[in-house]
N, C-alpha and C. Protein backbone atom coordinates (compact mmCIF):
# COMPACT_ATOMS: atom_id res chain seq x y z
N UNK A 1 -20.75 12.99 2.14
CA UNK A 1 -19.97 12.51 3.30
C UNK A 1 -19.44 11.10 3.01
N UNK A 2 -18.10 10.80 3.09
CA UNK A 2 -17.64 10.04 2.80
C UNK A 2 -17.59 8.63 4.11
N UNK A 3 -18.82 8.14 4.14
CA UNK A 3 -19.37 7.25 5.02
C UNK A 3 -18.31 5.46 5.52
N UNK A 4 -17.81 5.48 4.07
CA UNK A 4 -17.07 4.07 4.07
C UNK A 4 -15.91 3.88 5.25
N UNK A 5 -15.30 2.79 4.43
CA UNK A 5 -14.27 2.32 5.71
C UNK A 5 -13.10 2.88 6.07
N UNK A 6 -12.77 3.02 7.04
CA UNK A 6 -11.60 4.16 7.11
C UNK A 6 -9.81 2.92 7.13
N UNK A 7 -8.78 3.49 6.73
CA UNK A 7 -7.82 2.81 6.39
C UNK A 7 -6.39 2.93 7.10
N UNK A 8 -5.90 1.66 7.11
CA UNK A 8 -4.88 1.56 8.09
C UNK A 8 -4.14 1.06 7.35
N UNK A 9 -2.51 1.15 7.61
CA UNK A 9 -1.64 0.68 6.28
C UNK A 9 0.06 0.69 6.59
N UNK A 10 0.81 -0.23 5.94
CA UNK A 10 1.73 0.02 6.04
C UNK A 10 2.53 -0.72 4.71
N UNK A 11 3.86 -0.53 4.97
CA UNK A 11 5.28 -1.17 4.25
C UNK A 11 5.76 -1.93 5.10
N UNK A 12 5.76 -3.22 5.48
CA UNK A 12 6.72 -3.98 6.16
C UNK A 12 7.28 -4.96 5.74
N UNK A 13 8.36 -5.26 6.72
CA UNK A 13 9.53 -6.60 6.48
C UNK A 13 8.97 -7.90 5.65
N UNK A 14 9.40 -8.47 4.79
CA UNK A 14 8.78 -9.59 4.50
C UNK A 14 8.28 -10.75 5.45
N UNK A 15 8.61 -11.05 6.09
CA UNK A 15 8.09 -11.68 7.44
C UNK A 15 6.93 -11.14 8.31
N UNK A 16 6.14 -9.93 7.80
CA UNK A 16 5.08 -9.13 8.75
C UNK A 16 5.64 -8.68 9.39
N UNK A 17 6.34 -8.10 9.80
CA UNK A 17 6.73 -7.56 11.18
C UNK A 17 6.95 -6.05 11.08
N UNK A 18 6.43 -5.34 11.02
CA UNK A 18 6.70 -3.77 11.51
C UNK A 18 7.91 -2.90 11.36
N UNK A 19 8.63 -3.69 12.56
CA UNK A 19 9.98 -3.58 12.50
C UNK A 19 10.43 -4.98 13.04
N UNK A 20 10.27 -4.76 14.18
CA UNK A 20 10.86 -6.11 14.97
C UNK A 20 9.97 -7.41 15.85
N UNK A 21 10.21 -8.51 15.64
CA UNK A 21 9.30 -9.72 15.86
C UNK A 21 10.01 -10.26 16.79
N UNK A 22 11.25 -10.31 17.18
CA UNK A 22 12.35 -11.40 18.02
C UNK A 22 12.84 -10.50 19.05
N UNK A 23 12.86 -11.37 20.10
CA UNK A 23 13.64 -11.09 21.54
C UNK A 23 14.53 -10.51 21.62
N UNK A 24 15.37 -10.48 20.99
CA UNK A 24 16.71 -10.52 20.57
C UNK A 24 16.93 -8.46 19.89
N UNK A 25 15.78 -8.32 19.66
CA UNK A 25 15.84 -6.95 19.73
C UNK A 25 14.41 -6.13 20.04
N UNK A 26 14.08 -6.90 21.16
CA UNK A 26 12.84 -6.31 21.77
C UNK A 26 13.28 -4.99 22.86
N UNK A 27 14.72 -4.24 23.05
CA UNK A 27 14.99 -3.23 23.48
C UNK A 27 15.66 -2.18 22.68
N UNK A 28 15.52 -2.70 21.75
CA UNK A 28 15.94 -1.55 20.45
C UNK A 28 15.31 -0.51 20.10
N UNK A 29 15.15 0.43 20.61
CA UNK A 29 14.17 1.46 20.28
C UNK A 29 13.62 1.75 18.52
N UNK A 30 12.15 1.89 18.81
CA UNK A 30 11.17 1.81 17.38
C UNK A 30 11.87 3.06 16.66
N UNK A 31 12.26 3.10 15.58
CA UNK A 31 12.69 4.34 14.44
C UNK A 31 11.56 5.23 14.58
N UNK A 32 11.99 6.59 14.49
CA UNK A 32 11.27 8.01 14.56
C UNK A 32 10.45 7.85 13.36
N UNK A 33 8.82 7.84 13.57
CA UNK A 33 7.85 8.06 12.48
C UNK A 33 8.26 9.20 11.12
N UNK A 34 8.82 8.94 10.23
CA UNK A 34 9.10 9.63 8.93
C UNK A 34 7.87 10.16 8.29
N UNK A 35 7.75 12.04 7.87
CA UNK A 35 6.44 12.46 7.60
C UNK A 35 7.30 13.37 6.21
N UNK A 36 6.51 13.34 5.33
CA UNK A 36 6.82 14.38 4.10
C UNK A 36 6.42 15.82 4.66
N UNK A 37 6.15 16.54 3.08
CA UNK A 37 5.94 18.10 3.33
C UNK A 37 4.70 18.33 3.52
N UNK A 38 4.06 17.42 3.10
CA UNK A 38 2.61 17.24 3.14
C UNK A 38 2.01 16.51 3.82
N UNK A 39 2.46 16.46 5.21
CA UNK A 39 2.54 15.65 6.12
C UNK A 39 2.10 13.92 6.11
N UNK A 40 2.42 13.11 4.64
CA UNK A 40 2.24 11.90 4.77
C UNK A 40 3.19 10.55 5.14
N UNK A 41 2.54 9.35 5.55
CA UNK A 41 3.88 8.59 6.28
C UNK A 41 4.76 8.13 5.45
N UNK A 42 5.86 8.54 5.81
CA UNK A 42 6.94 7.25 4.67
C UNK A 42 7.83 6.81 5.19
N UNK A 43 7.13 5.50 4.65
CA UNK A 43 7.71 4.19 4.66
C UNK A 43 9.27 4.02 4.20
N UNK A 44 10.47 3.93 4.94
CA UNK A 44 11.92 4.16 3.80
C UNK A 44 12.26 2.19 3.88
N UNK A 45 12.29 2.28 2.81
CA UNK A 45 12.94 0.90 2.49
C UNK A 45 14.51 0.66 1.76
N UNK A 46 14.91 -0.63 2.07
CA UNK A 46 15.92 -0.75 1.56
C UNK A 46 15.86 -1.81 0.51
N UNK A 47 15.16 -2.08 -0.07
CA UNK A 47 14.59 -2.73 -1.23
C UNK A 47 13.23 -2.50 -1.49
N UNK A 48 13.06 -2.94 -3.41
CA UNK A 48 11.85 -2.32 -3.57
C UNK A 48 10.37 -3.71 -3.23
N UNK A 49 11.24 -4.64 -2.94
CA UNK A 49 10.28 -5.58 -2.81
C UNK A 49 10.27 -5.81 -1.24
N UNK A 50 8.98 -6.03 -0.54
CA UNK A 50 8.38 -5.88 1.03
C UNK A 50 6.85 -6.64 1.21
N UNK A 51 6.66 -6.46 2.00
CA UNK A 51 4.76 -6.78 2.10
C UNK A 51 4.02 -5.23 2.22
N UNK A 52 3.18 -5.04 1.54
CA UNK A 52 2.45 -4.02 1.11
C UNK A 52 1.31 -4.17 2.20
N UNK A 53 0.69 -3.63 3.61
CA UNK A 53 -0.57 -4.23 4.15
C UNK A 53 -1.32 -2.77 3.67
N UNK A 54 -2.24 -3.59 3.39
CA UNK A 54 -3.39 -2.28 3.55
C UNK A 54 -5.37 -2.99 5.05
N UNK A 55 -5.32 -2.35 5.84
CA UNK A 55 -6.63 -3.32 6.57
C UNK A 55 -7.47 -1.79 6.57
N UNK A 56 -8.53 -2.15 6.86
CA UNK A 56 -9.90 -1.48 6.73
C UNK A 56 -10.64 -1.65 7.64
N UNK A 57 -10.78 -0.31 8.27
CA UNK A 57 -11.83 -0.11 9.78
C UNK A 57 -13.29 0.08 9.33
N UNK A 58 -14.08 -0.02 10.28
CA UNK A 58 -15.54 0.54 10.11
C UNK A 58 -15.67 2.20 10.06
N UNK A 59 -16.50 2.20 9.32
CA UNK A 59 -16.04 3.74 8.79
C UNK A 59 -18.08 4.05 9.53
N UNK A 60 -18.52 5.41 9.65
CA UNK A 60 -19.79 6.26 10.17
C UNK A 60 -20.83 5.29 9.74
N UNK A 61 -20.67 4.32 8.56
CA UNK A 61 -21.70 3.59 8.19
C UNK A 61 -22.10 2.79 9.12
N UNK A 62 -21.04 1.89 9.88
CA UNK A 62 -20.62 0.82 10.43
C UNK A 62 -21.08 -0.44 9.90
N UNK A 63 -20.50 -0.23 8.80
CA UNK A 63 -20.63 -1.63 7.95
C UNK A 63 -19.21 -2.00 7.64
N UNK A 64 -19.11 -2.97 7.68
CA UNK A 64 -17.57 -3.79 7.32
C UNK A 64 -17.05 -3.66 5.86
N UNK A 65 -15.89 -3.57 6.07
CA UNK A 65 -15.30 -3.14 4.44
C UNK A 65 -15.54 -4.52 3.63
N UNK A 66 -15.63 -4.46 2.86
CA UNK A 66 -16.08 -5.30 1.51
C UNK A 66 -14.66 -5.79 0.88
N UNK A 67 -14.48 -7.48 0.34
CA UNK A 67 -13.34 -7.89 -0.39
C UNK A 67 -13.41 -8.66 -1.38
N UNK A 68 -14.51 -7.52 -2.17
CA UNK A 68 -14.36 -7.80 -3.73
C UNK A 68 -12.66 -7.23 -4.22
N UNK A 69 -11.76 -7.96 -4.47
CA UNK A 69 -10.69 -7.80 -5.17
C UNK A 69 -10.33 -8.19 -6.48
N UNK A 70 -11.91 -8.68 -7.31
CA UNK A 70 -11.78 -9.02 -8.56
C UNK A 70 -12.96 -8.77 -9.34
N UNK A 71 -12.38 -7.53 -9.33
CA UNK A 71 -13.65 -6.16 -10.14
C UNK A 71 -13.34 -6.81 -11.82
N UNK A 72 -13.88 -6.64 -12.38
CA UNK A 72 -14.37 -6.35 -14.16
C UNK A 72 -15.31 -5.11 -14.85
N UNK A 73 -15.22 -4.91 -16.11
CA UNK A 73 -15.87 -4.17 -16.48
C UNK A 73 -15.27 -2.71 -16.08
N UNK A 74 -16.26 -1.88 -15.79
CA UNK A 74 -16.57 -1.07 -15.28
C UNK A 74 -16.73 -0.68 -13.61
N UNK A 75 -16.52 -1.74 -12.82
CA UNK A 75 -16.45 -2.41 -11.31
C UNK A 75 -15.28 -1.74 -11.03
N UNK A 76 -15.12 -0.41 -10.18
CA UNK A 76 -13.39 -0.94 -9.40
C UNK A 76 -13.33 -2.00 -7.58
N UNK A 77 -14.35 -2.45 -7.28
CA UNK A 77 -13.79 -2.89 -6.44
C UNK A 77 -14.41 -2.62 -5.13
N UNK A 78 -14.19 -3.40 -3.95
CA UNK A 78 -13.74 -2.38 -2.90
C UNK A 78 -12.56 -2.30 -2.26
N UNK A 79 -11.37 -2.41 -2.87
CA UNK A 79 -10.28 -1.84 -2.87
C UNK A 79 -9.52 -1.33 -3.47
N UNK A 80 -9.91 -0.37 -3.46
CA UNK A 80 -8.80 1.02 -4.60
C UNK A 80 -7.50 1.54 -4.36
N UNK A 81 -6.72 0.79 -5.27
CA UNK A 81 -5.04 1.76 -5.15
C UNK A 81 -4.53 2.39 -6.13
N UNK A 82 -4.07 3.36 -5.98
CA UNK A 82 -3.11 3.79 -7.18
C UNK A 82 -1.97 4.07 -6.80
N UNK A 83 -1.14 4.20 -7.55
CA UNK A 83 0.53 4.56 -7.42
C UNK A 83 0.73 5.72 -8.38
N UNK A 84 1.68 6.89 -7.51
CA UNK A 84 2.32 7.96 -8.36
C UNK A 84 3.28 7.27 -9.90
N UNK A 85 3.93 6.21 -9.65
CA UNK A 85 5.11 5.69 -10.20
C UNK A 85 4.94 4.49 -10.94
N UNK A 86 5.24 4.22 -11.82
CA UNK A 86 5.10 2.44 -11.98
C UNK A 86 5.96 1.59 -11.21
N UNK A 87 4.81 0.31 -10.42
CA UNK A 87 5.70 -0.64 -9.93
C UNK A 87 6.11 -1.46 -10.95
N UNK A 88 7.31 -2.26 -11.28
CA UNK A 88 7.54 -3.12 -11.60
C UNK A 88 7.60 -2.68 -13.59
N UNK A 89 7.14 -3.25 -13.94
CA UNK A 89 7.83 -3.03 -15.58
C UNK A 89 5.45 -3.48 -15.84
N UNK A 90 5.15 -2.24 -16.53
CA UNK A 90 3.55 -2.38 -16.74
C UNK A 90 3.69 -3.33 -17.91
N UNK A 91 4.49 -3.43 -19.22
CA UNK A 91 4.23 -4.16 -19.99
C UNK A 91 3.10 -3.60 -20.68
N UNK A 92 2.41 -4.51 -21.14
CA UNK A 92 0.96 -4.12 -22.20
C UNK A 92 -0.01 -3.42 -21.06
N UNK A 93 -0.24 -2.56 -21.74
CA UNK A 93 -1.18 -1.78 -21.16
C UNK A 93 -2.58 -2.33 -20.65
N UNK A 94 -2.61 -2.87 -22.00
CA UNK A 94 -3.96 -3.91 -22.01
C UNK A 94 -4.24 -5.47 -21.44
N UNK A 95 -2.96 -5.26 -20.68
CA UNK A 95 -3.26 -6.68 -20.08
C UNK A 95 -3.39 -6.10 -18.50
N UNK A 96 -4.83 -6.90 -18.25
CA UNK A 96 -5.08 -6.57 -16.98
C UNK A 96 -4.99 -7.77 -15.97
N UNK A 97 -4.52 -6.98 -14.49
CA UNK A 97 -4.16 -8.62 -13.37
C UNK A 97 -2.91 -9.46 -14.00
N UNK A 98 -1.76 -9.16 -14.92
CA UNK A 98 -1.10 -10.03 -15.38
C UNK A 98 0.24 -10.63 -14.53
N UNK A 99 -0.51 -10.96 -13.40
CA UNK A 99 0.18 -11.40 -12.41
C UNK A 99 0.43 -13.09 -12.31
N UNK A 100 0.72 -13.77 -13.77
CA UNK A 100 0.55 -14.94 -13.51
C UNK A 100 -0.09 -16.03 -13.23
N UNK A 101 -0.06 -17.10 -13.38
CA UNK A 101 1.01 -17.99 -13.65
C UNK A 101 1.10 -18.30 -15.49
N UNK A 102 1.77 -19.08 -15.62
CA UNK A 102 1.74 -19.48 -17.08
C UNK A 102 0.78 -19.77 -17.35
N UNK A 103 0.10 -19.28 -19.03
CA UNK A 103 1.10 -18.86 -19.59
C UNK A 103 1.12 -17.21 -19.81
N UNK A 104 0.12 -16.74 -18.70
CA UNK A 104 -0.06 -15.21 -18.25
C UNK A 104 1.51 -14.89 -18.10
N UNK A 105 1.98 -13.73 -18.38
CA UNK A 105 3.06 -12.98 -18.23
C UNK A 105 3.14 -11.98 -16.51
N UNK A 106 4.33 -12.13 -16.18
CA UNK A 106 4.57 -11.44 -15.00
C UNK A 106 4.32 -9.81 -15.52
N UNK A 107 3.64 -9.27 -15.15
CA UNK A 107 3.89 -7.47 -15.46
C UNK A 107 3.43 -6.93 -14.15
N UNK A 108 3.79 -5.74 -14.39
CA UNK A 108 3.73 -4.79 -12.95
C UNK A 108 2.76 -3.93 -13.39
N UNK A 109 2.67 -2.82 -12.62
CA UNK A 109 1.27 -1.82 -12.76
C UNK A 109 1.41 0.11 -12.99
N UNK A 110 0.88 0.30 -13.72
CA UNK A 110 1.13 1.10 -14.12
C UNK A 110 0.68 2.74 -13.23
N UNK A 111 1.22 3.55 -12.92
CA UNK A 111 1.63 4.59 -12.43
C UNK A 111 0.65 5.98 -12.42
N UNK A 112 0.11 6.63 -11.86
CA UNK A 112 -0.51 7.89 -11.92
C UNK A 112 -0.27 8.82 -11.33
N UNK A 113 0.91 9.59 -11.75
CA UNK A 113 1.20 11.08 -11.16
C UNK A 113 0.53 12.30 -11.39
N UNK A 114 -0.56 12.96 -10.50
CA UNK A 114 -0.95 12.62 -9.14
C UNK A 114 -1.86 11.53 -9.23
N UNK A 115 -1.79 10.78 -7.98
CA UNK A 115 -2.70 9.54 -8.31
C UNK A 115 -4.21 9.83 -7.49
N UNK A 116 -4.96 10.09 -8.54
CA UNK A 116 -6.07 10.84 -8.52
C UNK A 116 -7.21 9.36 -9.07
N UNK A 117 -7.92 8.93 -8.27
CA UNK A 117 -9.42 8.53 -8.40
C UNK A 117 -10.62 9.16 -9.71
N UNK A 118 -9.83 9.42 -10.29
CA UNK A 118 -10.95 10.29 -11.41
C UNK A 118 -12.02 9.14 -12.50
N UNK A 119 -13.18 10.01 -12.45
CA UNK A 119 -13.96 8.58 -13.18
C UNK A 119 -13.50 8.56 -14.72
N UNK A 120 -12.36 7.58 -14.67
CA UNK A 120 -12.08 7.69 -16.44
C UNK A 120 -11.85 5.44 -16.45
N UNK A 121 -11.80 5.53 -17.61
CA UNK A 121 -11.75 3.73 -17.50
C UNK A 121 -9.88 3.45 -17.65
N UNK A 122 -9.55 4.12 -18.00
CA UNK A 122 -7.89 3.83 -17.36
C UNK A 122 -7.87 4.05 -15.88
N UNK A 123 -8.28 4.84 -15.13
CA UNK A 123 -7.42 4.91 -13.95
C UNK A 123 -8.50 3.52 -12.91
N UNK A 124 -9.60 3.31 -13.78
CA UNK A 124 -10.21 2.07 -13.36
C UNK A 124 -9.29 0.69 -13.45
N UNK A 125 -8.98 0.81 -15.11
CA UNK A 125 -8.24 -0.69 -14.89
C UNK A 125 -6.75 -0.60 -14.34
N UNK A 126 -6.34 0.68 -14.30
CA UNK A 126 -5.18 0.97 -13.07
C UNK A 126 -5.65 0.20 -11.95
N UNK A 127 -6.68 0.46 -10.82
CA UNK A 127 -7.45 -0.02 -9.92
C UNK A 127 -7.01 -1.55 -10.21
N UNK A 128 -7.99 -2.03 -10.77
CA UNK A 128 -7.80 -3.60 -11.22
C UNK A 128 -6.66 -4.61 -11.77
N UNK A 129 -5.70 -3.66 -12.09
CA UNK A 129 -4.63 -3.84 -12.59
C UNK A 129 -3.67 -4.65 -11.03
N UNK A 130 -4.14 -3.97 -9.90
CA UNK A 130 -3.21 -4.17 -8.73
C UNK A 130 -4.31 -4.97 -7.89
N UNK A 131 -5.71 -4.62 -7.84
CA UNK A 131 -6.41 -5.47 -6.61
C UNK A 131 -6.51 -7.03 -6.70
N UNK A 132 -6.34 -7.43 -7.56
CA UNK A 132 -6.46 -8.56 -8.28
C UNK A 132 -5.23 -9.46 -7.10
N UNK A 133 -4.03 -8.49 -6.91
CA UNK A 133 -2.85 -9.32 -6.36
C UNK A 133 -3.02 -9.24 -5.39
N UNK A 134 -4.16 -8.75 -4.83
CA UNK A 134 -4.27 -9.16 -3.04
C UNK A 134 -4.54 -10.39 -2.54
N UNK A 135 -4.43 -10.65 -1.21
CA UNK A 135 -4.80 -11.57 -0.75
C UNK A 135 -5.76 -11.10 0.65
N UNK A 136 -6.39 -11.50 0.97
CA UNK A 136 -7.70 -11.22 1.94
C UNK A 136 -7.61 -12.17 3.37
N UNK A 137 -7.36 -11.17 4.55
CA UNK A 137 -7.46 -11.98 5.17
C UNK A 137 -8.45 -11.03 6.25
N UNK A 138 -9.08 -12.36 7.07
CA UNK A 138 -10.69 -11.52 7.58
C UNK A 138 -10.90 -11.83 9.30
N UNK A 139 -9.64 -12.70 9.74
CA UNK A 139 -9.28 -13.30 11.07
C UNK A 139 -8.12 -12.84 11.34
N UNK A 140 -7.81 -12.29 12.76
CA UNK A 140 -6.49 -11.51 13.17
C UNK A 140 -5.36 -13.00 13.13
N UNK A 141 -6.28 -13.99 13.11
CA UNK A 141 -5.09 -15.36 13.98
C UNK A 141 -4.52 -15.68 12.67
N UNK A 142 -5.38 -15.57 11.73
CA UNK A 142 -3.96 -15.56 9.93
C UNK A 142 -3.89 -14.35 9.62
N UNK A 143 -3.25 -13.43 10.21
CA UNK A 143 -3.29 -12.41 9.94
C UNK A 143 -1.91 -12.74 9.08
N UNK A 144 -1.40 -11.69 8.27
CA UNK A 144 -0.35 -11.99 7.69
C UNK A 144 0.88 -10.65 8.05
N UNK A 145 0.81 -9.97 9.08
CA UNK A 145 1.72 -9.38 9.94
C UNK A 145 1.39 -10.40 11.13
N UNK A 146 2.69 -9.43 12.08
CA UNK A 146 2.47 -10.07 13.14
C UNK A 146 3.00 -8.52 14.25
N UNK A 147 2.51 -9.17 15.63
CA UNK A 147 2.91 -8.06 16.60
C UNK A 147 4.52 -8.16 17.01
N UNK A 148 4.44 -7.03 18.07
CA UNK A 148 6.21 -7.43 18.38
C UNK A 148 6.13 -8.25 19.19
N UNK A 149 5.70 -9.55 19.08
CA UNK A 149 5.85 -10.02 20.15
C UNK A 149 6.17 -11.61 19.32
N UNK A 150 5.68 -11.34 18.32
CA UNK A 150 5.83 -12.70 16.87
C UNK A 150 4.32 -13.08 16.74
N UNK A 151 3.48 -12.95 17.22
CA UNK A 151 2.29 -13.64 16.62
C UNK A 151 1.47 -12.68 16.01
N UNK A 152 0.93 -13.43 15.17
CA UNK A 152 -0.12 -12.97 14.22
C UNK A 152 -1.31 -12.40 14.93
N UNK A 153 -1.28 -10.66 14.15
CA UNK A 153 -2.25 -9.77 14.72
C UNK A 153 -2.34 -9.13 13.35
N UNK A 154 -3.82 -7.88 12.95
CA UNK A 154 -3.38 -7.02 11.97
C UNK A 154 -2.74 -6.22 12.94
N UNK A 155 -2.49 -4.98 12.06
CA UNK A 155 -1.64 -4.10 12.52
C UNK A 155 -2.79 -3.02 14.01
N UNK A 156 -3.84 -3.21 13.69
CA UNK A 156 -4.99 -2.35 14.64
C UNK A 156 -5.58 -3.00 14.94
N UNK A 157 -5.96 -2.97 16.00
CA UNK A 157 -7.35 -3.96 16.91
C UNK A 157 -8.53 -3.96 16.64
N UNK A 158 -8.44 -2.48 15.73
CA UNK A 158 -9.81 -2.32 15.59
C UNK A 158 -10.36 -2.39 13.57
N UNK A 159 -8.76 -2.96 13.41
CA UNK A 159 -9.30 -3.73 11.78
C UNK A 159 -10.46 -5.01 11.82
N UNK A 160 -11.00 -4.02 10.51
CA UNK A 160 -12.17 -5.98 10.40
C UNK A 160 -11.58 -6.78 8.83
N UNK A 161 -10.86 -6.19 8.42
CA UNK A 161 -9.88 -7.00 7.02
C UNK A 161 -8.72 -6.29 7.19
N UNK A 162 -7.64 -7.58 6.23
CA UNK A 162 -6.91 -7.18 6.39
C UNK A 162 -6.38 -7.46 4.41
N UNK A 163 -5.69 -6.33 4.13
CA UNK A 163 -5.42 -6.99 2.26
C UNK A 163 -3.85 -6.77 2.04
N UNK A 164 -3.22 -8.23 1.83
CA UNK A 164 -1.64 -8.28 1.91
C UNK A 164 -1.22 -8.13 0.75
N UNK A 165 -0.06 -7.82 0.33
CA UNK A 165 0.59 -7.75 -1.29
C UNK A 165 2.17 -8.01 -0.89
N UNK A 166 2.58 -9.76 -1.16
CA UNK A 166 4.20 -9.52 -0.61
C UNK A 166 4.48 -9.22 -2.89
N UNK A 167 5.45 -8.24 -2.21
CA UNK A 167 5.79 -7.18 -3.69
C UNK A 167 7.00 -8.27 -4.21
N UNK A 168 6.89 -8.42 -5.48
CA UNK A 168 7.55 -9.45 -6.52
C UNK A 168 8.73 -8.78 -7.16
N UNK A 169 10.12 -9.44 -7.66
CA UNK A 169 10.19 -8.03 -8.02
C UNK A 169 9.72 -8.21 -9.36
N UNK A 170 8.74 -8.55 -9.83
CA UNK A 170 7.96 -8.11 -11.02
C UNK A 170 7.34 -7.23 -10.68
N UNK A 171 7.17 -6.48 -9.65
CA UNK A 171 6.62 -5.72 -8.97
C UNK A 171 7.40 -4.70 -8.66
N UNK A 172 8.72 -4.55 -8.16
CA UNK A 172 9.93 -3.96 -7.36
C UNK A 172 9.16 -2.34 -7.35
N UNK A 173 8.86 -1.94 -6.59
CA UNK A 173 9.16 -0.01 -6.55
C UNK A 173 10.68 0.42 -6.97
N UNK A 174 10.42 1.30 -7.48
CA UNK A 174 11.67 2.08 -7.64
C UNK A 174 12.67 2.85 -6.78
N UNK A 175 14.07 2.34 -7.00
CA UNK A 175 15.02 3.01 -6.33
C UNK A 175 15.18 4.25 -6.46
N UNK A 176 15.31 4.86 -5.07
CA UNK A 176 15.77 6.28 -5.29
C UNK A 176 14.86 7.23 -5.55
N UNK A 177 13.23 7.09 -5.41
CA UNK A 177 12.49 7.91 -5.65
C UNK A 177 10.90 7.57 -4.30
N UNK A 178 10.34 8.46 -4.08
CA UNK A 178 9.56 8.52 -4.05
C UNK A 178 8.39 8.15 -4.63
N UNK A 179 7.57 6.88 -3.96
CA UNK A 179 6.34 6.43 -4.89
C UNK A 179 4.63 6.36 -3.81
N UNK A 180 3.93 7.67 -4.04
CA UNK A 180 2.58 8.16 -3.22
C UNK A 180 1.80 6.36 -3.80
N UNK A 181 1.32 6.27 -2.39
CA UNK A 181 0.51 5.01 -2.57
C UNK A 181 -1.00 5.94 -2.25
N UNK A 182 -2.07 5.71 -2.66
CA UNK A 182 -3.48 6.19 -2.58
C UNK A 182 -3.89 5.07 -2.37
N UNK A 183 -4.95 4.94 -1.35
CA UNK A 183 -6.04 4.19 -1.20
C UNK A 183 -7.63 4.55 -0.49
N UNK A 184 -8.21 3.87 -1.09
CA UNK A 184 -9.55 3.81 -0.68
C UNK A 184 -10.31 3.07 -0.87
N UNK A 185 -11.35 2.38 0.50
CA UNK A 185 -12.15 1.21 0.31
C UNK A 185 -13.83 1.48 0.96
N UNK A 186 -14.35 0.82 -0.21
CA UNK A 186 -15.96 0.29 0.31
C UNK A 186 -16.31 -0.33 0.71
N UNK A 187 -17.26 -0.12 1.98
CA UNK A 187 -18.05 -1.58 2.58
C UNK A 187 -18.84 -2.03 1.62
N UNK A 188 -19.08 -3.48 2.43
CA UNK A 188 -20.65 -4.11 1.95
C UNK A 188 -21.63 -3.75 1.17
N UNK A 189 -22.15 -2.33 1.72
CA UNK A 189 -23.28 -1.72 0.99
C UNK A 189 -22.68 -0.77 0.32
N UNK A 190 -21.23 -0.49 -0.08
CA UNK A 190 -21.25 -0.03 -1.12
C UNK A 190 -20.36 1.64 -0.79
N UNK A 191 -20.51 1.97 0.22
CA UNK A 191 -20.60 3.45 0.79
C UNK A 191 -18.76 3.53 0.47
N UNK A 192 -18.51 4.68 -0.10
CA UNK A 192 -16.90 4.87 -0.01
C UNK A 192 -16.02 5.37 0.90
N UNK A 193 -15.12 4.70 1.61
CA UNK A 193 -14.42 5.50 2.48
C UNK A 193 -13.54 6.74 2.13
N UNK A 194 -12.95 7.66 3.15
CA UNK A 194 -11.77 8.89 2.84
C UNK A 194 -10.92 8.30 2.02
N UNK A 195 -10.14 8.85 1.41
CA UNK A 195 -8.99 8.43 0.74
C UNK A 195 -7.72 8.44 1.77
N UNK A 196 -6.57 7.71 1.34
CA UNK A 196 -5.58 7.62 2.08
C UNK A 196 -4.30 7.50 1.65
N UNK A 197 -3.28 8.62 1.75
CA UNK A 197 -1.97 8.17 1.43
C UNK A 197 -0.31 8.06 2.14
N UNK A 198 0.43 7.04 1.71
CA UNK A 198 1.46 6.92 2.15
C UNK A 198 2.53 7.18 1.24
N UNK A 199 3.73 7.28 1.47
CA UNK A 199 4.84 7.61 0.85
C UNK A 199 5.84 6.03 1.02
N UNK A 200 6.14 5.50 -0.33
CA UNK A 200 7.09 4.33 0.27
C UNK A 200 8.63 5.43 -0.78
N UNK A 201 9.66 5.41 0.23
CA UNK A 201 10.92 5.54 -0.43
C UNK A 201 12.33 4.51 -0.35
N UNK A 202 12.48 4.15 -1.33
CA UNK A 202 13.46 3.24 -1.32
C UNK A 202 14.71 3.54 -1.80
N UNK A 203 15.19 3.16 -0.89
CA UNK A 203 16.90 3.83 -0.89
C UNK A 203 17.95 2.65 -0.95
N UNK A 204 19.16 2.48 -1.10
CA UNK A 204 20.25 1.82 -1.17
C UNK A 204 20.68 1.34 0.33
């Protein structure tokens, strides 16, 4: 039984916002929820670079999700992603987290179609390859979305973390395709949550 934390998530505006943060189009009706064939959400963008949120509920354990985001070894974490696609340009395979600064090289992350959790040590440092670029936030008041209303909330009331990724385009997703985001996270003690996926598509 998959006891861990259960997951909440999205693709939004670089600014946090959902869709809309300002007055000025607080009567604009919210866009119709977009579902694949396989009934998952997607996200349609018009560029490949956005804020990536991923936050984490209390899952049957009721222990709080865990924000180790700088696994080694054999460690993935307790935040697991994979991507169908490569973001951004992977570069050396063997360079892991090479997210900068000098004289580390910008590279992006490399891709798993289907993006499957399997115990192998690539799809581990896949894992590590991306958690590394999170940022952790554990208070709704820095949250790094915000509600429609402009202030800083996560996206659920009932998140206890929240893990941001504004996407580089050393990072960029790919135009014109479909890219399955997978995730899954562990609390504290360890317990793994369901898995979870979204669809980001980026279009012109």
């Amino acid at each position: 039984m998959e006891r861990g934390p259960r997951v909440v998530f999205g693709a939004m505006n670089q600014n946090g916002c959902p869709f809309c943060c300002e007055f000025t189009c607080q009567l604009t009706p919210t866009p119709t929820p977009v579902f694949d064939a396989q009934g998952r959400p997607v996200f349609v963008r018009h560029s490949g670079t956005f804020l990536l949120v991923i936050e984490g509920q209390k899952g049957s354990s009721g222990i709080d999700p865990g924000t180790n985001i700088f696994p080694f070894g054999d460690d993935r974490g307790d935040v697991q992603v994979l991507f169908s696609r490569d973001i951004g340009d992977p570069g050396n395979p063997n360079l892991i987290c090479d997210k900068g600064p000098a004289p580390l090289p910008f590279g992006g992350v490399p891709g798993m179609d289907p993006p499957l959790f399997l115990p192998s040590i690539d799809v581990t440092q896949k894992i590590q390859d991306f958690s590394c670029r999170l940022s952790v936030q554990e208070d709704p008041s820095v949250a790094c979305t915000r509600n429609k209303f402009g202030a800083f909330a996560f996206l659920s009331p009932t998140s206890r973390k929240q893990f941001c990724y504004q996407v580089p385009e050393s990072t960029a997703f790919q135009f014109g395709v479909d890219t399955i985001v997978a995730i899954q996270l562990k609390d504290l003690a360890g317990n793994l949550g369901p898995k979870k996926e979204f669809v980001v598509r980026v279009v012109p």
